[in-house]
C-alpha atoms as a PDB file:
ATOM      1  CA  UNK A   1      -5.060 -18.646  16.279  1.00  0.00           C
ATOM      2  CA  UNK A   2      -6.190 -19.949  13.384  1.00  0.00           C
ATOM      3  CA  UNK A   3      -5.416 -18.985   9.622  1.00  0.00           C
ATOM      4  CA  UNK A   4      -7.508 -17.355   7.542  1.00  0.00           C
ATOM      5  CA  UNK A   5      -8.485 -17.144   4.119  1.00  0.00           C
ATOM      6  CA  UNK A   6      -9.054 -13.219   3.028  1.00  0.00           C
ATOM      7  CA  UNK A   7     -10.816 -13.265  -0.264  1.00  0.00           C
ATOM      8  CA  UNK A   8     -10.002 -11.503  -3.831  1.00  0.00           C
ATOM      9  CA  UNK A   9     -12.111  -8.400  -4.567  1.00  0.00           C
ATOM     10  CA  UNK A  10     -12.185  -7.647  -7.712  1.00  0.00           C
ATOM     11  CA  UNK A  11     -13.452  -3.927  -6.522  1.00  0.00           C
ATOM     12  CA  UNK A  12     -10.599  -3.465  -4.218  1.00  0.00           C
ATOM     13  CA  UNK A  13      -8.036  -4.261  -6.510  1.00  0.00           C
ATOM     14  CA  UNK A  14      -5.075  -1.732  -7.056  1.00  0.00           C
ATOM     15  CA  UNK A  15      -2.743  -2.658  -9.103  1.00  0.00           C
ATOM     16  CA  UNK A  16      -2.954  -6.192 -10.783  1.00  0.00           C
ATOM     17  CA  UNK A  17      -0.842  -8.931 -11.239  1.00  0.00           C
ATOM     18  CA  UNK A  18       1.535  -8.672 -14.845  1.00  0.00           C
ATOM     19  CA  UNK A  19       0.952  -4.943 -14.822  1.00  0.00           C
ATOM     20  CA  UNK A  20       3.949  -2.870 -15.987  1.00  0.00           C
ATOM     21  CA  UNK A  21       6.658  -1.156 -13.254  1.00  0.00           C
ATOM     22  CA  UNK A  22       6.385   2.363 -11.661  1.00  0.00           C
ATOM     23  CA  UNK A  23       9.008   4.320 -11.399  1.00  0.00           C
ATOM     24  CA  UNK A  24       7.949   7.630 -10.232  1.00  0.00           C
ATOM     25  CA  UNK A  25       5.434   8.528  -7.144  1.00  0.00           C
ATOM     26  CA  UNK A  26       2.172   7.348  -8.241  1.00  0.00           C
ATOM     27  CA  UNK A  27      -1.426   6.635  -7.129  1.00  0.00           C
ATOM     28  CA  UNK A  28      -3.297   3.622  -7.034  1.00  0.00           C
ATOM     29  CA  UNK A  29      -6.983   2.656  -7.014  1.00  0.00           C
ATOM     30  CA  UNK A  30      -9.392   4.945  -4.915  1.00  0.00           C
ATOM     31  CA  UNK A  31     -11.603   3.049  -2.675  1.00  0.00           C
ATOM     32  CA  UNK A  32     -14.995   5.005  -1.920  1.00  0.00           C
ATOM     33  CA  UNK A  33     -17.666   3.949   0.587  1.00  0.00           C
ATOM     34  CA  UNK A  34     -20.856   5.090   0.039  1.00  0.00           C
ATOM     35  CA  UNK A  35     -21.178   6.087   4.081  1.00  0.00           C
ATOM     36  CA  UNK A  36     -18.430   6.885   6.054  1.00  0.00           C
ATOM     37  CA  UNK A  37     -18.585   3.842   8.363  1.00  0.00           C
ATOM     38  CA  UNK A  38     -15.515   2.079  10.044  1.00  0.00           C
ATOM     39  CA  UNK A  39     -14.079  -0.453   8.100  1.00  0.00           C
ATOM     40  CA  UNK A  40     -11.078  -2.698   8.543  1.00  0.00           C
ATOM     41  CA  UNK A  41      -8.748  -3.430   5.787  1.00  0.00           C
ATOM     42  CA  UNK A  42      -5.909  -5.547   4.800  1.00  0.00           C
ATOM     43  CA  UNK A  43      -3.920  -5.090   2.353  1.00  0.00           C
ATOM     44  CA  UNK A  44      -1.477  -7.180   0.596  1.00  0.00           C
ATOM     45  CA  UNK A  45       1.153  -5.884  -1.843  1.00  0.00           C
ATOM     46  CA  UNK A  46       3.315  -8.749  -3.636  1.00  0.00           C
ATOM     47  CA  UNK A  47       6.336  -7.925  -5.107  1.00  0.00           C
ATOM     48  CA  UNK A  48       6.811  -9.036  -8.602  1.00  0.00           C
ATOM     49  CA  UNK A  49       9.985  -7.186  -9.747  1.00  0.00           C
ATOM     50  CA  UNK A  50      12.228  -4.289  -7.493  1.00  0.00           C
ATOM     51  CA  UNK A  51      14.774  -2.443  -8.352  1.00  0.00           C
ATOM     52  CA  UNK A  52      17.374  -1.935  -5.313  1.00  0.00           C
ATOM     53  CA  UNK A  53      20.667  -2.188  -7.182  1.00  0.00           C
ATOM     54  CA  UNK A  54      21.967   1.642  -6.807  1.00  0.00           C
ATOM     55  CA  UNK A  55      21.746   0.718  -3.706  1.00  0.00           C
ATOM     56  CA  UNK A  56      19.195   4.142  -2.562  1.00  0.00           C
ATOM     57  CA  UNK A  57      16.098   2.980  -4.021  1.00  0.00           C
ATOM     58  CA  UNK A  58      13.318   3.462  -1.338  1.00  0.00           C
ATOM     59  CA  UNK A  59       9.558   2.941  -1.974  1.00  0.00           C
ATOM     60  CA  UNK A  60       7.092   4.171   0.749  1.00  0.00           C
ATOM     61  CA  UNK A  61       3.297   2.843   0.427  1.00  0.00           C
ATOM     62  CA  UNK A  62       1.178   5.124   1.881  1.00  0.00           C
ATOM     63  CA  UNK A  63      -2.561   4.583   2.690  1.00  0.00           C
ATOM     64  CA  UNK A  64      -4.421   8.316   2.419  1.00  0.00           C
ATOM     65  CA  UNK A  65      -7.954   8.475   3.812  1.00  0.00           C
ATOM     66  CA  UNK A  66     -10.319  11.309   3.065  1.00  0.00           C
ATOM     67  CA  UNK A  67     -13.729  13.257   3.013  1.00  0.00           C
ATOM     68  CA  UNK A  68     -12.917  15.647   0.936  1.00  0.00           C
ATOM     69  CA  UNK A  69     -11.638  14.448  -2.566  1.00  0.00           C
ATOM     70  CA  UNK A  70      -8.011  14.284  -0.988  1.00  0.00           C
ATOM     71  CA  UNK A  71      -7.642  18.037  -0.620  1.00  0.00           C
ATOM     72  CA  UNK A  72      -6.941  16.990   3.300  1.00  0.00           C
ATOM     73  CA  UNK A  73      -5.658  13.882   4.462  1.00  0.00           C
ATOM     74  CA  UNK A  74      -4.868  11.669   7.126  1.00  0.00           C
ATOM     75  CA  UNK A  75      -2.574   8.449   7.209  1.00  0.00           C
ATOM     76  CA  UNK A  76      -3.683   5.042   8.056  1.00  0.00           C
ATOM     77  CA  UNK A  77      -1.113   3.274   7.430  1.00  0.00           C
ATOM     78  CA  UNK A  78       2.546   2.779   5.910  1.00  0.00           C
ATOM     79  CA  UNK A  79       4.724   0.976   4.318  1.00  0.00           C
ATOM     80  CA  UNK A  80       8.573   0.885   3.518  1.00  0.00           C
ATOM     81  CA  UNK A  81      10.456  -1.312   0.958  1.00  0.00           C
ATOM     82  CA  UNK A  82      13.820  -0.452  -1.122  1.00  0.00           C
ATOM     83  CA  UNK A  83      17.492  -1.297  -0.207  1.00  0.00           C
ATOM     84  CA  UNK A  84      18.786  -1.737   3.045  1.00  0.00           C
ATOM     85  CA  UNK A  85      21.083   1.503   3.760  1.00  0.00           C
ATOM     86  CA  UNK A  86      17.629   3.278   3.223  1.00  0.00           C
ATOM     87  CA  UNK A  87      15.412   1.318   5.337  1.00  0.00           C
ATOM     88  CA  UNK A  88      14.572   2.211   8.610  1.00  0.00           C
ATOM     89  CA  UNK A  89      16.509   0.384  11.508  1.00  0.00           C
ATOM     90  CA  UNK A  90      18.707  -1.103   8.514  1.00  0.00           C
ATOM     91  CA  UNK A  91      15.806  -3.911   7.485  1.00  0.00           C
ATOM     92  CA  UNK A  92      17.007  -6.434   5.160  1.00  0.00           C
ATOM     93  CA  UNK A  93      16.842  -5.400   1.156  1.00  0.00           C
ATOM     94  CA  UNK A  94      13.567  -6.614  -0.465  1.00  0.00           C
ATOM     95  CA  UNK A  95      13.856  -8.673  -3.517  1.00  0.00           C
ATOM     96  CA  UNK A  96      11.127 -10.127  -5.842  1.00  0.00           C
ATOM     97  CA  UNK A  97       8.547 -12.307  -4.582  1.00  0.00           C
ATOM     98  CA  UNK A  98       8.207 -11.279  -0.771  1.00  0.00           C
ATOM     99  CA  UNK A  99       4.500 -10.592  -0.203  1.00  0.00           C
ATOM    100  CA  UNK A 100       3.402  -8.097   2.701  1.00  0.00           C
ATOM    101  CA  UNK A 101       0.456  -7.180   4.228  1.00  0.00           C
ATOM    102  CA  UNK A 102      -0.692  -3.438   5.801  1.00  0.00           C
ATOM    103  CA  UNK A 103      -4.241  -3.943   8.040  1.00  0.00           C
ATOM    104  CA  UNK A 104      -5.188  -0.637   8.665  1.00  0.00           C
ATOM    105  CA  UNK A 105      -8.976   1.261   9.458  1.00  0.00           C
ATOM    106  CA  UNK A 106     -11.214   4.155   7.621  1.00  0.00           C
ATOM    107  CA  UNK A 107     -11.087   5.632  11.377  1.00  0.00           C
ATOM    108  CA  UNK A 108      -8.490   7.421  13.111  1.00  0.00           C
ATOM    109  CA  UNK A 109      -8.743   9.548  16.224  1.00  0.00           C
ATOM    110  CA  UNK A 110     -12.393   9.302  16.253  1.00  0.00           C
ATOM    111  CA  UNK A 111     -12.923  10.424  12.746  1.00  0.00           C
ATOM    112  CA  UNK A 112     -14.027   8.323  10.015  1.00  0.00           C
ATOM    113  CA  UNK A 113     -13.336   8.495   6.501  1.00  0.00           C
ATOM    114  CA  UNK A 114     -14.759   7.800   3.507  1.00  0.00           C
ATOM    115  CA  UNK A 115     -12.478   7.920   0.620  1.00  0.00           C
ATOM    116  CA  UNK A 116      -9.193   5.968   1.326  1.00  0.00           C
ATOM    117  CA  UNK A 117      -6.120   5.278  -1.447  1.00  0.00           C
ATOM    118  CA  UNK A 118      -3.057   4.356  -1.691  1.00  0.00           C
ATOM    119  CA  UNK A 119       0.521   5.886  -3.030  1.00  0.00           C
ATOM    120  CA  UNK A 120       3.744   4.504  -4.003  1.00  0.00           C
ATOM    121  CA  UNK A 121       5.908   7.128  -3.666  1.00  0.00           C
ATOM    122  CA  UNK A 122       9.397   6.060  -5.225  1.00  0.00           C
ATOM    123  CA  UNK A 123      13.255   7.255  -4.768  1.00  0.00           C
ATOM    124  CA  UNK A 124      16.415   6.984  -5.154  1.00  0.00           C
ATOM    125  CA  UNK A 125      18.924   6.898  -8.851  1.00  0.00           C
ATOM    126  CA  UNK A 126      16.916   4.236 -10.664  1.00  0.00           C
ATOM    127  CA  UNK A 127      13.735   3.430  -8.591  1.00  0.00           C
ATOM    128  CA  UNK A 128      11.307   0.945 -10.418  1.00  0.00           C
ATOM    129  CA  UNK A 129       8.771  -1.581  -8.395  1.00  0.00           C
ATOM    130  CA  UNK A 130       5.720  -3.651  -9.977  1.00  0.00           C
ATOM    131  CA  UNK A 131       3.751  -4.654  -6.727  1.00  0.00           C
ATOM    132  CA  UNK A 132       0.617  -6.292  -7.483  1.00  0.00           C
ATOM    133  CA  UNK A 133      -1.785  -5.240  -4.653  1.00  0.00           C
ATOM    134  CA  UNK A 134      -5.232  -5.748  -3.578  1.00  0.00           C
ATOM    135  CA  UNK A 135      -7.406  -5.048   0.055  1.00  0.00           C
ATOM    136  CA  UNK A 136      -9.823  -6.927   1.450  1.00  0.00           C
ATOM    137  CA  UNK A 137     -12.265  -6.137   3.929  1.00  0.00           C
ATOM    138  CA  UNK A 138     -11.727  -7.512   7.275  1.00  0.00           C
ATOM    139  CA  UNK A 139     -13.617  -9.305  10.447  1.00  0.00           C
ATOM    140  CA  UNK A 140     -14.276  -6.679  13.215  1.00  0.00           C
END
């Protein structure tokens, strides 16, 4: 299979590069659709600085789809990062620099969404991450 180039969006950008570290649960960038139409997404977060040295930190990236301003919501897709006693199945401790990538869709279970963001939501003693991230819309 061959690669592929996914471009920068300048619209779809979440959090950019040099911006300063979170360290409580926060949300990024909204993305709205005008229709609700299935879309495919990928989404890359790149590390540029995380804090895992209390050895409890855990940060969990959520992508939240909705139709109603977020009062509901639904979860298409997740992501887990921190130290490794926290990780599920043990995975190796993140450090600086790793990039990662979340595809996920605007429809689940037959439903599709409009409205779609995404949280950080941070733990641990001294939690503090600055991921630059971005989505890009993909090939169906």
């Amino acid at each position: 299979m061959p690669n592929k180039f996914y471009p920068f969006d300048k619209r779809l950008e979440h959090r950019a590069i040099g911006s300063a570290a979170l360290t409580a649960t926060t949300t990024l960038a909204t993305i709205s659709q005008r229709v609700a139409m299935r879309t495919a997404y990928l989404t890359r977060i790149m590390l540029e600085s995380i804090d895992v040295s209390s050895g409890n930190e855990l940060y969990t990236f959520v992508v939240e789809v909705s139709n109603d301003s977020f009062t509901t919501v639904e979860v298409a897709g997740m992501l887990t990062l921190g130290h490794s006693s926290v990780r599920q199945s043990g995975a190796a401790s993140n450090v600086a620099g790793q990039l990662y990538e979340m595809m996920w869709e605007t429809e689940i279970a037959g439903v599709v969404y409009k409205d779609a963001r995404i949280r950080v939501i941070a733990a641990g003693t001294t939690p503090s991450i600055a991921p630059a991230t971005y989505s890009t819309i993909m090939d169906c």
